[in-house]
PDB file of N, CA and C in Angstrom:
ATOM      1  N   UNK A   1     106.618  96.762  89.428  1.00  0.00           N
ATOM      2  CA  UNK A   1     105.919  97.660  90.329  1.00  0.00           C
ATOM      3  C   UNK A   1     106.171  99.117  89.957  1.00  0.00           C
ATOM      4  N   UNK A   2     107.272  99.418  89.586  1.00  0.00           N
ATOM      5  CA  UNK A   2     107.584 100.824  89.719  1.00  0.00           C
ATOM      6  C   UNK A   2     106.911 100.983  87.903  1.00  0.00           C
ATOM      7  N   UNK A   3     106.171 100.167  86.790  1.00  0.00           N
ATOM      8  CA  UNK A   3     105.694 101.044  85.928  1.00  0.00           C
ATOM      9  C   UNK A   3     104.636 101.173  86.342  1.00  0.00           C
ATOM     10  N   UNK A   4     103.604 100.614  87.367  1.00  0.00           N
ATOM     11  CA  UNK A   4     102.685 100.949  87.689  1.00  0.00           C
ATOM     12  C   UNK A   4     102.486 102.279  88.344  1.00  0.00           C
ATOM     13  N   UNK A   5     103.867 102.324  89.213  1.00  0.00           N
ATOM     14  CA  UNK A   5     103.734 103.993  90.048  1.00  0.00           C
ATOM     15  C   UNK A   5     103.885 105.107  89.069  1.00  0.00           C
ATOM     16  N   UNK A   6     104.503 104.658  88.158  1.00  0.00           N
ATOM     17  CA  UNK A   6     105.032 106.054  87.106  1.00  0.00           C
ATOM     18  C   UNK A   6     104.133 106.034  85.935  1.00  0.00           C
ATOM     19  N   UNK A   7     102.719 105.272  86.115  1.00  0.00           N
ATOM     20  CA  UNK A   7     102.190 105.328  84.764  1.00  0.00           C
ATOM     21  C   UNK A   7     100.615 105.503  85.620  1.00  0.00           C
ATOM     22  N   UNK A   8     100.052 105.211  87.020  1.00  0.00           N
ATOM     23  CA  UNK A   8      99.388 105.739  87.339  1.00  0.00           C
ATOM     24  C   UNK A   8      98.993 107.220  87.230  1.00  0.00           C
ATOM     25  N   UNK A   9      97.271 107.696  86.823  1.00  0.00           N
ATOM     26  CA  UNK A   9      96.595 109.155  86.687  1.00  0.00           C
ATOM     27  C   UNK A   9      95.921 109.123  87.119  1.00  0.00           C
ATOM     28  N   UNK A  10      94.966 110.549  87.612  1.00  0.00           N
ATOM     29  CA  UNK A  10      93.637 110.390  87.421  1.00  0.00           C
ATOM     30  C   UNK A  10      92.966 111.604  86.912  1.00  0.00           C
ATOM     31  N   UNK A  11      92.424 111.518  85.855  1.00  0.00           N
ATOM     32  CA  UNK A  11      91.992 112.705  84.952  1.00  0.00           C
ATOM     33  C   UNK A  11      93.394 113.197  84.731  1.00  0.00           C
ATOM     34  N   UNK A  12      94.505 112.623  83.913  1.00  0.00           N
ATOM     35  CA  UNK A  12      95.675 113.854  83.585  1.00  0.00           C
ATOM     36  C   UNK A  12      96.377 113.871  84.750  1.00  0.00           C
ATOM     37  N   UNK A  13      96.369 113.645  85.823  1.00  0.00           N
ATOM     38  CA  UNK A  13      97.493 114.202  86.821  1.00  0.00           C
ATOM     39  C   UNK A  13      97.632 112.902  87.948  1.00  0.00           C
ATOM     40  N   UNK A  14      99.474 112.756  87.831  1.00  0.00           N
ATOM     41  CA  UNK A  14     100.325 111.980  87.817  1.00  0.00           C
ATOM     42  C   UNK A  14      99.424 111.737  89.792  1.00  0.00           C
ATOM     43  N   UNK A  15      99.526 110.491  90.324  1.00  0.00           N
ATOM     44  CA  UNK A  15      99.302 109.922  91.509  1.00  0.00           C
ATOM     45  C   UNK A  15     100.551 109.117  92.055  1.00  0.00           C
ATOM     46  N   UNK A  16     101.317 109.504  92.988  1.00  0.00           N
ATOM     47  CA  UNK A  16     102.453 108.956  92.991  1.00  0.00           C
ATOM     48  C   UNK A  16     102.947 108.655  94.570  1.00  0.00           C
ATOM     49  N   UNK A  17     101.798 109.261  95.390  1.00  0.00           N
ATOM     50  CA  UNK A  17     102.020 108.292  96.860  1.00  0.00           C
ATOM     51  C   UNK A  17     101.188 107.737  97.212  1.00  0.00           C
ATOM     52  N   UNK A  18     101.687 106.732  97.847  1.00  0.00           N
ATOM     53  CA  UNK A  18     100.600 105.580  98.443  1.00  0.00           C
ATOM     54  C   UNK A  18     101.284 105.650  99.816  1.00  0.00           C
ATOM     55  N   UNK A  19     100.074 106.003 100.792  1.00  0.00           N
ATOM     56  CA  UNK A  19     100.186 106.034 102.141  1.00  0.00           C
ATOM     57  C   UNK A  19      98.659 105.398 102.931  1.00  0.00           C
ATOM     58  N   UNK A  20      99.117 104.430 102.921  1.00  0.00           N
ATOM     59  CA  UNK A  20      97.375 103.606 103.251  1.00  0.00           C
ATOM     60  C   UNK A  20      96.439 103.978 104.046  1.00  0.00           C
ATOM     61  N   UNK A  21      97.040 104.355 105.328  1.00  0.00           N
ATOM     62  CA  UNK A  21      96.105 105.286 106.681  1.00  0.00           C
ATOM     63  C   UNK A  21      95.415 106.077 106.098  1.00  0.00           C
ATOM     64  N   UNK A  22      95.942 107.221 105.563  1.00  0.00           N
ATOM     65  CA  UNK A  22      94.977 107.986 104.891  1.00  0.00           C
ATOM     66  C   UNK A  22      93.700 108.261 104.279  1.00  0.00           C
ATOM     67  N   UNK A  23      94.044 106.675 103.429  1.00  0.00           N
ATOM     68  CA  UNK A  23      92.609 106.210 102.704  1.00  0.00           C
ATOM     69  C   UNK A  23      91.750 105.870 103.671  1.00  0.00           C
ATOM     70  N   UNK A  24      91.874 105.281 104.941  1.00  0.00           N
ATOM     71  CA  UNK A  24      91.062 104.970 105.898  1.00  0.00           C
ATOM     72  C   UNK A  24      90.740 105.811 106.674  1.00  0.00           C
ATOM     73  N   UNK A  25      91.450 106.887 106.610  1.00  0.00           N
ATOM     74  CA  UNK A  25      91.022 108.416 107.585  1.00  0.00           C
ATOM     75  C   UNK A  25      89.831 108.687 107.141  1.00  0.00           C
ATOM     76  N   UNK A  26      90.083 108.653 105.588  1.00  0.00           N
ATOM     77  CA  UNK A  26      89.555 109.706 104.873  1.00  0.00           C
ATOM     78  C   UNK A  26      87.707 108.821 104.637  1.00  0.00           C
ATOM     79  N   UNK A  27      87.825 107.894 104.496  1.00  0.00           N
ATOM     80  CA  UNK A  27      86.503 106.990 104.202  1.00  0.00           C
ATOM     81  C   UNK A  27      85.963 107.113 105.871  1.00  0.00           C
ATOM     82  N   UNK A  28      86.693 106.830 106.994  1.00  0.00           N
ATOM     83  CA  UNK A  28      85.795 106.734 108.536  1.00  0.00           C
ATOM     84  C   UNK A  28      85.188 108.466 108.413  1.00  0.00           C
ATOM     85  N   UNK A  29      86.277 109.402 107.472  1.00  0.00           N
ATOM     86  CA  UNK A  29      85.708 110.892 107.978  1.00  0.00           C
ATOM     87  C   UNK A  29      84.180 110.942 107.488  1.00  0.00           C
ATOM     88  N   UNK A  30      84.659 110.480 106.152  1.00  0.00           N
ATOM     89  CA  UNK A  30      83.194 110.845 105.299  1.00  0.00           C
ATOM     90  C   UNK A  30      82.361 110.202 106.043  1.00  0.00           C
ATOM     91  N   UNK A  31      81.997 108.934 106.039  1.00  0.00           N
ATOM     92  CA  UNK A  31      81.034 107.869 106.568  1.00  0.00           C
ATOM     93  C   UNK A  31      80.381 108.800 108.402  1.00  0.00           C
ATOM     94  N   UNK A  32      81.019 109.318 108.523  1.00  0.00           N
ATOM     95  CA  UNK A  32      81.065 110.223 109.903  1.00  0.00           C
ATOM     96  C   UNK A  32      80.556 111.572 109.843  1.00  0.00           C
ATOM     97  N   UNK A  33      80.520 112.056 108.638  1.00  0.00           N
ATOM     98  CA  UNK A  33      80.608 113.419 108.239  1.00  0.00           C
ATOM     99  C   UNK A  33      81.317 114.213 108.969  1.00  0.00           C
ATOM    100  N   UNK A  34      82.493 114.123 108.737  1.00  0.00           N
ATOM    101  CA  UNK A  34      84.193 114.736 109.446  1.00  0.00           C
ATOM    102  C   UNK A  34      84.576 115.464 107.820  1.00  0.00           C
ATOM    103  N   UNK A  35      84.925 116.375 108.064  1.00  0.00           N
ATOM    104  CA  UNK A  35      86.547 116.732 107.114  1.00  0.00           C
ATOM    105  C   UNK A  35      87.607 116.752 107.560  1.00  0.00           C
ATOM    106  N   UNK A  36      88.296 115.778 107.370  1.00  0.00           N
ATOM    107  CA  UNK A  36      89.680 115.451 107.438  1.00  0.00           C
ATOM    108  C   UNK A  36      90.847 115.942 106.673  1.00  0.00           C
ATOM    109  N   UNK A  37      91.980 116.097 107.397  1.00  0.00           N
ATOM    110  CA  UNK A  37      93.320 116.412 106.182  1.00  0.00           C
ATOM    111  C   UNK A  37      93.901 115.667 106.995  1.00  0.00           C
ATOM    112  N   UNK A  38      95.141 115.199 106.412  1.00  0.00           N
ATOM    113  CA  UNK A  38      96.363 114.444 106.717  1.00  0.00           C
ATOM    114  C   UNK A  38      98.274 115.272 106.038  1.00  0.00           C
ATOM    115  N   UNK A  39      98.541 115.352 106.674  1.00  0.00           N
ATOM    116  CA  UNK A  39     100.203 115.962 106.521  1.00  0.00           C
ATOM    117  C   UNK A  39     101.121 115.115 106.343  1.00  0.00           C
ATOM    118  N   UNK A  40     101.924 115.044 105.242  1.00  0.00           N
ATOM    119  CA  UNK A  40     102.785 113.402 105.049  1.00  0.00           C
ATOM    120  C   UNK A  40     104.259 114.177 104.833  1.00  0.00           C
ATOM    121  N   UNK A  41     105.295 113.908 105.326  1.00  0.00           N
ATOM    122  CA  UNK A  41     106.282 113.656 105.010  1.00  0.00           C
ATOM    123  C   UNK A  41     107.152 112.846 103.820  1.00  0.00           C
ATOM    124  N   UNK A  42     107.809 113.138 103.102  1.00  0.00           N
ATOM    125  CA  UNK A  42     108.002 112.430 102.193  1.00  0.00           C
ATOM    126  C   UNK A  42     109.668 111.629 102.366  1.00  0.00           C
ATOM    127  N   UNK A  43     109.607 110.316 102.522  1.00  0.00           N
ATOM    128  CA  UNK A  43     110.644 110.058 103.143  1.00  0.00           C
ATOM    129  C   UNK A  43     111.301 108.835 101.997  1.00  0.00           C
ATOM    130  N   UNK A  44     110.626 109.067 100.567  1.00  0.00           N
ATOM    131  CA  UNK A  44     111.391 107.453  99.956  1.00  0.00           C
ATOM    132  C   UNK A  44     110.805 108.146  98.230  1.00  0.00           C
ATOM    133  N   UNK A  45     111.399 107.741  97.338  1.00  0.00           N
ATOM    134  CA  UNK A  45     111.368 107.865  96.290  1.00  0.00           C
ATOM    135  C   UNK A  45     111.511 106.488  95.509  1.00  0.00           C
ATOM    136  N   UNK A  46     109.960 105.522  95.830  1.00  0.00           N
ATOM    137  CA  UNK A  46     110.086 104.232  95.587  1.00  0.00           C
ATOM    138  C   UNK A  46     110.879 104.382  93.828  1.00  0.00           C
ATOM    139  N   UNK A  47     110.140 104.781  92.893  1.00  0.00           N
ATOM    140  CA  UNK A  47     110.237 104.755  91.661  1.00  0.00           C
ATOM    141  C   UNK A  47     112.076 105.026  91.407  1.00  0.00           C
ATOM    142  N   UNK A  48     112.835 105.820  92.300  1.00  0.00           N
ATOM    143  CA  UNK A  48     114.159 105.915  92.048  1.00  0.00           C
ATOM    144  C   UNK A  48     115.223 105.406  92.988  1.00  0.00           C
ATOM    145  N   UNK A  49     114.275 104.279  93.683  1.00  0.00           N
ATOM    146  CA  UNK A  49     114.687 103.176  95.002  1.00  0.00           C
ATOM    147  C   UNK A  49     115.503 104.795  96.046  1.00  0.00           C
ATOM    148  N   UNK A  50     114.942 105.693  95.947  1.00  0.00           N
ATOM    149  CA  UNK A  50     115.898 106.130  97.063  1.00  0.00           C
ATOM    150  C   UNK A  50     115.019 106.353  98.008  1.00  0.00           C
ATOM    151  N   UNK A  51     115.545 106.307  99.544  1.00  0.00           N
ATOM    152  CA  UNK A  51     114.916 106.180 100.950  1.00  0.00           C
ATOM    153  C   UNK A  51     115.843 107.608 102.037  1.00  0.00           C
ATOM    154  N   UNK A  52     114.951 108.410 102.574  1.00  0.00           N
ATOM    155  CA  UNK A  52     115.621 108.665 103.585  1.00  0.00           C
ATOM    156  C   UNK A  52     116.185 108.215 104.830  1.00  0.00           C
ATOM    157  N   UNK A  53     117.338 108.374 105.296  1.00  0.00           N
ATOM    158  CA  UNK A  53     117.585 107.733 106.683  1.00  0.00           C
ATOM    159  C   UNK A  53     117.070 108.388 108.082  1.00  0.00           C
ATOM    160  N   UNK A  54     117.271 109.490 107.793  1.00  0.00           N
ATOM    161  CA  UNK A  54     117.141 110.206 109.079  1.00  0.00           C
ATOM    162  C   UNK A  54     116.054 111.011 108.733  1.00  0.00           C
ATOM    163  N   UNK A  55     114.763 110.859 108.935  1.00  0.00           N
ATOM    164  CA  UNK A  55     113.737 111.643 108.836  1.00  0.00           C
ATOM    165  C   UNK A  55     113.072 112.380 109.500  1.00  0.00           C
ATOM    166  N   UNK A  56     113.445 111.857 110.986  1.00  0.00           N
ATOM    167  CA  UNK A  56     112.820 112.123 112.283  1.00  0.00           C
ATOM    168  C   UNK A  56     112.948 114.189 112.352  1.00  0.00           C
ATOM    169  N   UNK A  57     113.867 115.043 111.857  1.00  0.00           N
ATOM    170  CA  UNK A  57     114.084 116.283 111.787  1.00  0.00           C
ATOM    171  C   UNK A  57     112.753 116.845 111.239  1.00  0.00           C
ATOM    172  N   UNK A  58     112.450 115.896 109.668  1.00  0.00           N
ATOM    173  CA  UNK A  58     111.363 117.072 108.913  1.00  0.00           C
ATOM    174  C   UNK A  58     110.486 116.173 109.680  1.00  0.00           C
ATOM    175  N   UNK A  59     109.780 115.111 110.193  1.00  0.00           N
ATOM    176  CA  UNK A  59     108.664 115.192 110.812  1.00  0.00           C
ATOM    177  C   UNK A  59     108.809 115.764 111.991  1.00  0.00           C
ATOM    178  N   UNK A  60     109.325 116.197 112.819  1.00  0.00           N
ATOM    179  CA  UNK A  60     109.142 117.078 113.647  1.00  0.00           C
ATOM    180  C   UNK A  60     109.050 118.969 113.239  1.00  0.00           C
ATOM    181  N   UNK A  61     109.969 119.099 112.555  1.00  0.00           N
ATOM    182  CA  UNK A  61     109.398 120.206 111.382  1.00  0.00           C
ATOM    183  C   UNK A  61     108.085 120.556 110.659  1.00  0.00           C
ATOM    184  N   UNK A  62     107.643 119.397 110.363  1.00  0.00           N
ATOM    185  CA  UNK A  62     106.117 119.382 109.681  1.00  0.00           C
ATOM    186  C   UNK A  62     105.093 119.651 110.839  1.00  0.00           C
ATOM    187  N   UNK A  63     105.058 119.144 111.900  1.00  0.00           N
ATOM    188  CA  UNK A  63     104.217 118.722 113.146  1.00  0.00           C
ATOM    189  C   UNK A  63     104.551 120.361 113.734  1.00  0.00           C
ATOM    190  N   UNK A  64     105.690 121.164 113.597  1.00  0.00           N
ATOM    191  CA  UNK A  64     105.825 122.481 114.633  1.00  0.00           C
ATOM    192  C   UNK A  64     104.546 123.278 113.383  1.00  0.00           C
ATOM    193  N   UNK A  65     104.838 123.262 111.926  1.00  0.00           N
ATOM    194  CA  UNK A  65     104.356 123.797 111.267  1.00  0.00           C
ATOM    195  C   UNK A  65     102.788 123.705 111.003  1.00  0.00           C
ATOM    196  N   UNK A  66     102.353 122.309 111.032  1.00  0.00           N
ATOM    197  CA  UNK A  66     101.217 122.231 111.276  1.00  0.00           C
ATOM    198  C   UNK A  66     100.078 122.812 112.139  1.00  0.00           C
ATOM    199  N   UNK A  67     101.094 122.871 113.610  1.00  0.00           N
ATOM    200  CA  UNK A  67     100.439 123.482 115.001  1.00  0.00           C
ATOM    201  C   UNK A  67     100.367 124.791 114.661  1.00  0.00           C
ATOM    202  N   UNK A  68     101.918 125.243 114.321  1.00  0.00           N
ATOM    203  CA  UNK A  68     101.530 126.835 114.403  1.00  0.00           C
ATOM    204  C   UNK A  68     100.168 127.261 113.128  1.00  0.00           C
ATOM    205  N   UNK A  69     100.092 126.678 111.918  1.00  0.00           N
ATOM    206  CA  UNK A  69      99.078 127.269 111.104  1.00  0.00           C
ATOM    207  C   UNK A  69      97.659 126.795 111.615  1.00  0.00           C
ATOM    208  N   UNK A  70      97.542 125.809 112.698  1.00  0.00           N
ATOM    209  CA  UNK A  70      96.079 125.560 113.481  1.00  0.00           C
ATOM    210  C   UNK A  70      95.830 126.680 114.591  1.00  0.00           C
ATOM    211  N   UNK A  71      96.765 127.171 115.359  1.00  0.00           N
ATOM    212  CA  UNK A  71      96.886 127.792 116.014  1.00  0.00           C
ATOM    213  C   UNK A  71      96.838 129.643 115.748  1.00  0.00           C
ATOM    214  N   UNK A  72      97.079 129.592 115.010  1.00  0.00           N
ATOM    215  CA  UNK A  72      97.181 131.390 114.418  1.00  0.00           C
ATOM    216  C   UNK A  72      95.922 131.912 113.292  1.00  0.00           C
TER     217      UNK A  72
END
């Protein structure tokens, strides 16, 4: 599995998260004519088996940051 993550491209440039929701955000947006974004946290480094434990800090970090740049 992990030469598939580290040897995946597209046009030249490396693709290296897989977060599935997204893909489905992103296909109901279009099909809808929505523009969508999505904000991910990065909590695991499959390719170097490492995982965060305590993540709950930067997603709440990401989510203050998000609001304030919708907001201002």
């Amino acid at each position: 599995m992990n030469e598939l993550l580290t040897s995946f491209d597209l046009n030249g440039t490396k693709i290296t998260n897989f977060e599935m929701e997204t893909s489905a955000l992103y296909g109901l947006g279009k099909m809808l004519g929505h523009n969508c974004l999505t904000v991910c946290v990065i909590i695991a480094n499959r390719v170097r088996k490492e995982f965060t434990n305590d993540y709950d800090k930067s997603v709440e970090s990401l989510i203050q940051k998000a609001l304030e740049r919708l907001t201002t």
